[in-house]
C-alpha atoms as a PDB file:
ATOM      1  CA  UNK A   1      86.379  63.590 103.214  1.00  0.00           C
ATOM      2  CA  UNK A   2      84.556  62.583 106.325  1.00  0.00           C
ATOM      3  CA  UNK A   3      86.530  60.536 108.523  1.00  0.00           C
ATOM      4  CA  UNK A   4      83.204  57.565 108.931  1.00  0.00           C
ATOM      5  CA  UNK A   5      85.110  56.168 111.607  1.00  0.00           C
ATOM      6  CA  UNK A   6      85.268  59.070 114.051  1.00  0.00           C
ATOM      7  CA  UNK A   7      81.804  59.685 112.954  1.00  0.00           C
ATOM      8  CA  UNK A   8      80.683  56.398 114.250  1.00  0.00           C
ATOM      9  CA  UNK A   9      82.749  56.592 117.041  1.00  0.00           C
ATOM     10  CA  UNK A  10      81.499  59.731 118.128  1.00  0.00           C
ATOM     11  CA  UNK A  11      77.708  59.337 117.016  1.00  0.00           C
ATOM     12  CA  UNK A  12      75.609  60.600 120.433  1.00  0.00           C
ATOM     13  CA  UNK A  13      77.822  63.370 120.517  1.00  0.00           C
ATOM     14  CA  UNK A  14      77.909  64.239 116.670  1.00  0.00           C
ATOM     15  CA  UNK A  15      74.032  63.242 116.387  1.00  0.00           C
ATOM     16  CA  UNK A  16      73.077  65.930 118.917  1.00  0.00           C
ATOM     17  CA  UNK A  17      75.020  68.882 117.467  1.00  0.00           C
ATOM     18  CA  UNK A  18      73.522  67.611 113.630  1.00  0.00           C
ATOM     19  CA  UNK A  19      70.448  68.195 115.526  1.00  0.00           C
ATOM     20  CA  UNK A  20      70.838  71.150 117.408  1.00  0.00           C
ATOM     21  CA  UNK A  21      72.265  72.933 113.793  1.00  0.00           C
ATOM     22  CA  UNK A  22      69.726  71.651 112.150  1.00  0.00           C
ATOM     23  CA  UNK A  23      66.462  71.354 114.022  1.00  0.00           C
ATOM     24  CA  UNK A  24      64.049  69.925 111.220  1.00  0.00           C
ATOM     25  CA  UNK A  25      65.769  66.615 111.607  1.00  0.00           C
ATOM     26  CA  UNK A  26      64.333  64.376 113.441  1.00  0.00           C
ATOM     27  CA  UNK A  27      65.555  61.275 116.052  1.00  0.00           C
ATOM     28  CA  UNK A  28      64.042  59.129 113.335  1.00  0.00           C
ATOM     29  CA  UNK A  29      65.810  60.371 110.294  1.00  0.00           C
ATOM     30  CA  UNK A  30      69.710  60.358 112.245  1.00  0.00           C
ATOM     31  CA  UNK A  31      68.482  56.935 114.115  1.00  0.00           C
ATOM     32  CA  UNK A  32      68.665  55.496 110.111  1.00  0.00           C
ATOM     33  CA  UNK A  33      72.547  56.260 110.032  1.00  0.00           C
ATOM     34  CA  UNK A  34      74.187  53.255 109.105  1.00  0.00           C
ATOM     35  CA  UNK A  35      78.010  54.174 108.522  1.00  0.00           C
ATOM     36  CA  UNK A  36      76.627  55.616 105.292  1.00  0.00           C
ATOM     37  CA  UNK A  37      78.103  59.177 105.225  1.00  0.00           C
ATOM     38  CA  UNK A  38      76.893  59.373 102.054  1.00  0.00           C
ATOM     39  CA  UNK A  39      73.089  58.370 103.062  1.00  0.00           C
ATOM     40  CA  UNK A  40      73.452  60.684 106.128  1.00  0.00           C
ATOM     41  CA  UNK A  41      74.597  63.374 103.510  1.00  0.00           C
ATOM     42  CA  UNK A  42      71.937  62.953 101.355  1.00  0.00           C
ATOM     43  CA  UNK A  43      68.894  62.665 104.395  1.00  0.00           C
ATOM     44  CA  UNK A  44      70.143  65.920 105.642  1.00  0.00           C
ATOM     45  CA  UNK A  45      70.560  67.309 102.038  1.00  0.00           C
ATOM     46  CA  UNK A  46      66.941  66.500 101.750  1.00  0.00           C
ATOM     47  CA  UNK A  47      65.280  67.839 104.940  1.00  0.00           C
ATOM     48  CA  UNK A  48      67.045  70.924 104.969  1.00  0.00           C
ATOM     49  CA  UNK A  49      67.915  71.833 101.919  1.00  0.00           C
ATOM     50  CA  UNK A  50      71.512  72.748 102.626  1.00  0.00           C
ATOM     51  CA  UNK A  51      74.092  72.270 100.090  1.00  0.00           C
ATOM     52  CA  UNK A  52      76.078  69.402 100.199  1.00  0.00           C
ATOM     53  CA  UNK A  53      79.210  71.174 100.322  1.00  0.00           C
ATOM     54  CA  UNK A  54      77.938  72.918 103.531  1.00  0.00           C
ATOM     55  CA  UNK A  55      77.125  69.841 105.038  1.00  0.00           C
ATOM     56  CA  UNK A  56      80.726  67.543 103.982  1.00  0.00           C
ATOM     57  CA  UNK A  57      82.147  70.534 105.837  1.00  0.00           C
ATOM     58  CA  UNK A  58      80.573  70.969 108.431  1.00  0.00           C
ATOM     59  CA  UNK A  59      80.814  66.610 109.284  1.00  0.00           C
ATOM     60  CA  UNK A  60      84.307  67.404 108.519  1.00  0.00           C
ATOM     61  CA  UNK A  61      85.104  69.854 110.970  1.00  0.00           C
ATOM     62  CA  UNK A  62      82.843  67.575 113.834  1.00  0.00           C
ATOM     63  CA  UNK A  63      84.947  64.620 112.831  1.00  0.00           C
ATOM     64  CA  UNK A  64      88.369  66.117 112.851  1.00  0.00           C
ATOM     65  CA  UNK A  65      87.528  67.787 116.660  1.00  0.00           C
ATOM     66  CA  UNK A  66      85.951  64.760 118.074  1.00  0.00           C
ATOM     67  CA  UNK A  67      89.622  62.987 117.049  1.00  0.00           C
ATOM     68  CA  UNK A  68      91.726  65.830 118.060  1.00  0.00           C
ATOM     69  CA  UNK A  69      89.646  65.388 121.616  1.00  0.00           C
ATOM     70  CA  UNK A  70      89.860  61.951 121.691  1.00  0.00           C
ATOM     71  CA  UNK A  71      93.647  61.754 121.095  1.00  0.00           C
ATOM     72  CA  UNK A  72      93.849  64.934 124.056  1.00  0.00           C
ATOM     73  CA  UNK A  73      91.782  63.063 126.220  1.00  0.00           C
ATOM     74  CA  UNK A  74      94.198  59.610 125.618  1.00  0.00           C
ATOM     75  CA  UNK A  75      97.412  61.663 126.199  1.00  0.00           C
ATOM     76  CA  UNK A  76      95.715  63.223 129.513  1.00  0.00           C
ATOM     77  CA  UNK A  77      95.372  59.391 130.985  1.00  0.00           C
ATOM     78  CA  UNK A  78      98.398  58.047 129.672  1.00  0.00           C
ATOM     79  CA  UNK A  79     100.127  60.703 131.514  1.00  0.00           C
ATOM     80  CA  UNK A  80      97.851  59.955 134.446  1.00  0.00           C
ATOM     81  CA  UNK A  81      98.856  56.981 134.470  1.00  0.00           C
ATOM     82  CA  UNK A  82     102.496  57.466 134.155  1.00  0.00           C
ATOM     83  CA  UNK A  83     102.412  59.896 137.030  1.00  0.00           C
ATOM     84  CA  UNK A  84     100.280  57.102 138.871  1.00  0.00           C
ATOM     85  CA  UNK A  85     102.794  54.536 138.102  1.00  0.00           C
ATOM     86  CA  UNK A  86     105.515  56.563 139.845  1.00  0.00           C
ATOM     87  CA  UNK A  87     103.942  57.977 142.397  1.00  0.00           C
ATOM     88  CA  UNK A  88     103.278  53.745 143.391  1.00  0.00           C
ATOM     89  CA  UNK A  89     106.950  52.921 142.390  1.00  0.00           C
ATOM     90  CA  UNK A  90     107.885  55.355 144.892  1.00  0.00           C
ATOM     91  CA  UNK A  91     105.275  54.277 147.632  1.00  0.00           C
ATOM     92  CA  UNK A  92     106.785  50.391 147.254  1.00  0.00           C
ATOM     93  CA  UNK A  93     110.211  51.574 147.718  1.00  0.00           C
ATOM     94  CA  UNK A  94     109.472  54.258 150.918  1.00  0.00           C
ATOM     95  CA  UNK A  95     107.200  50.785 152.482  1.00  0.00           C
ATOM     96  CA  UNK A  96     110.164  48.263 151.551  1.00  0.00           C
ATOM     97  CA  UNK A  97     112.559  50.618 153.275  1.00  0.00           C
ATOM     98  CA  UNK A  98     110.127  50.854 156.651  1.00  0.00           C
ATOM     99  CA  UNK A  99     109.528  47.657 156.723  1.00  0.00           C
ATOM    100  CA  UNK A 100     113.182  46.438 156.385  1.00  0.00           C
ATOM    101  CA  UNK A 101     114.040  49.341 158.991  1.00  0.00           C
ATOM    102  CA  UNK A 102     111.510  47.813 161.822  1.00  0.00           C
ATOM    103  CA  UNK A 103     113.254  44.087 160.957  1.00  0.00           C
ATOM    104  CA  UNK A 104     116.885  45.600 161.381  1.00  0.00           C
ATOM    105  CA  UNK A 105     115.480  47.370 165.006  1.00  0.00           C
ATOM    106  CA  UNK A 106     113.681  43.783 165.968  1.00  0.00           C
ATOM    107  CA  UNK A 107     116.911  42.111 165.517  1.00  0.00           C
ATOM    108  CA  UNK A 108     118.732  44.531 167.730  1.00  0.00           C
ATOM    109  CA  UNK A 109     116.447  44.391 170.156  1.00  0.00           C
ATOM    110  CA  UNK A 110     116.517  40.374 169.794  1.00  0.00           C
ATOM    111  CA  UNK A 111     120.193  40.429 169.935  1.00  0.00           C
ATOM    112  CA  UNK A 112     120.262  43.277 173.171  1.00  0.00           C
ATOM    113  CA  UNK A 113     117.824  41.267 175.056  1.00  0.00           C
ATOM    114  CA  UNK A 114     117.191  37.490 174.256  1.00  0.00           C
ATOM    115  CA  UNK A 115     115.206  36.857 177.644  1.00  0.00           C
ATOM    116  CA  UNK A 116     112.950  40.049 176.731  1.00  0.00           C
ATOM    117  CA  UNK A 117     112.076  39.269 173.391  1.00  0.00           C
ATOM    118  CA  UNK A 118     111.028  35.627 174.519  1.00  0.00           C
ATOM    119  CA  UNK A 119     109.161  37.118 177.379  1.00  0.00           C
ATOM    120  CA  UNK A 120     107.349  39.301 175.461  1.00  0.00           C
ATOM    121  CA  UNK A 121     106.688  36.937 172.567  1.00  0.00           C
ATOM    122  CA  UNK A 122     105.193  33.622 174.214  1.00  0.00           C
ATOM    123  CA  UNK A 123     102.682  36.645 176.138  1.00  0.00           C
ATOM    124  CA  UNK A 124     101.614  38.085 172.710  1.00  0.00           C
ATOM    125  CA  UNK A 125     101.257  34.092 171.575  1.00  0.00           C
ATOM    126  CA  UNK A 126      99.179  33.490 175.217  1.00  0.00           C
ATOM    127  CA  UNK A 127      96.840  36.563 174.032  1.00  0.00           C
ATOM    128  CA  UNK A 128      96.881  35.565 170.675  1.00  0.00           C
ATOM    129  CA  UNK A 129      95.977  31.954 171.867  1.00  0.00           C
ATOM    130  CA  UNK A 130      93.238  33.056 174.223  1.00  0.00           C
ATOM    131  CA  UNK A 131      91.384  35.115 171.778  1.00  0.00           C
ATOM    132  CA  UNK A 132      91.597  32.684 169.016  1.00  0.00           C
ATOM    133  CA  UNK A 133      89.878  30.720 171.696  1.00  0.00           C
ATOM    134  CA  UNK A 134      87.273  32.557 172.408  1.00  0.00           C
ATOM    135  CA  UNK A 135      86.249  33.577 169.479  1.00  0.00           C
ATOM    136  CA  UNK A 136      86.154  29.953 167.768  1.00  0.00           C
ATOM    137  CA  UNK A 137      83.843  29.179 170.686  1.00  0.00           C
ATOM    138  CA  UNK A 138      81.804  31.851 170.091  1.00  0.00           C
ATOM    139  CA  UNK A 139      80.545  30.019 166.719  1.00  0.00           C
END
């Protein structure tokens, strides 16, 4: 039986291989498709003259490759995404150990030389200040 679900599903697709099989249908007569396998059956049946045992087989084997592709296409992203998933766990973790490596040097260097590291930070602050400045006049 024809699986109406995947045939909806997969109805541009589907439609244009119905047509390009059999090219005395028309836009018109496949735009009347409904969910009505039956109907479409029968239209076909009608404008071609095809048996309808040709034509429940042929839905059948559009319907059961349009599923097989769908459910290769979801297992290609889900593994997509699992590799992206990882590929970010192990980003965060590389980051979180740079960053905590610069904040263990900065301490060093904080503990080394005190006078230093407040030199150096009220000039940053004094640059910081000035262009904060000059900028908020700017507006």
């Amino acid at each position: 039986m024809v699986n109406q679900q995947t045939l909806r599903g997969n109805w541009n697709e589907i439609k244009g291989r119905i047509r390009s099989k059999w090219g005395q249908l028309t836009g018109d007569d496949l735009q009347a498709f409904d969910g009505n396998v039956d109907q479409l059956v029968g239209t076909i049946q009608r404008k071609t003259g095809e048996a309808r045992g040709t034509i429940e087989h042929y839905l059948e084997e559009l319907t059961s490759n349009g599923a097989s592709t769908l459910g290769q296409a979801a297992e290609s992203v889900r593994d997509y995404a699992q590799q992206a998933a990882g590929a970010m766990q192990e980003s965060t973790k590389k980051a979180a150990e740079t960053m905590r490596h610069g904040y263990e040097e900065a301490e060093k260097m904080v503990r080394e030389r005190p006078g230093e590291s407040i030199a150096v930070c009220f000039g940053v602050g004094m640059v910081v200040g000035v262009l904060l400045g000059l900028t908020l006049r700017g507006r």
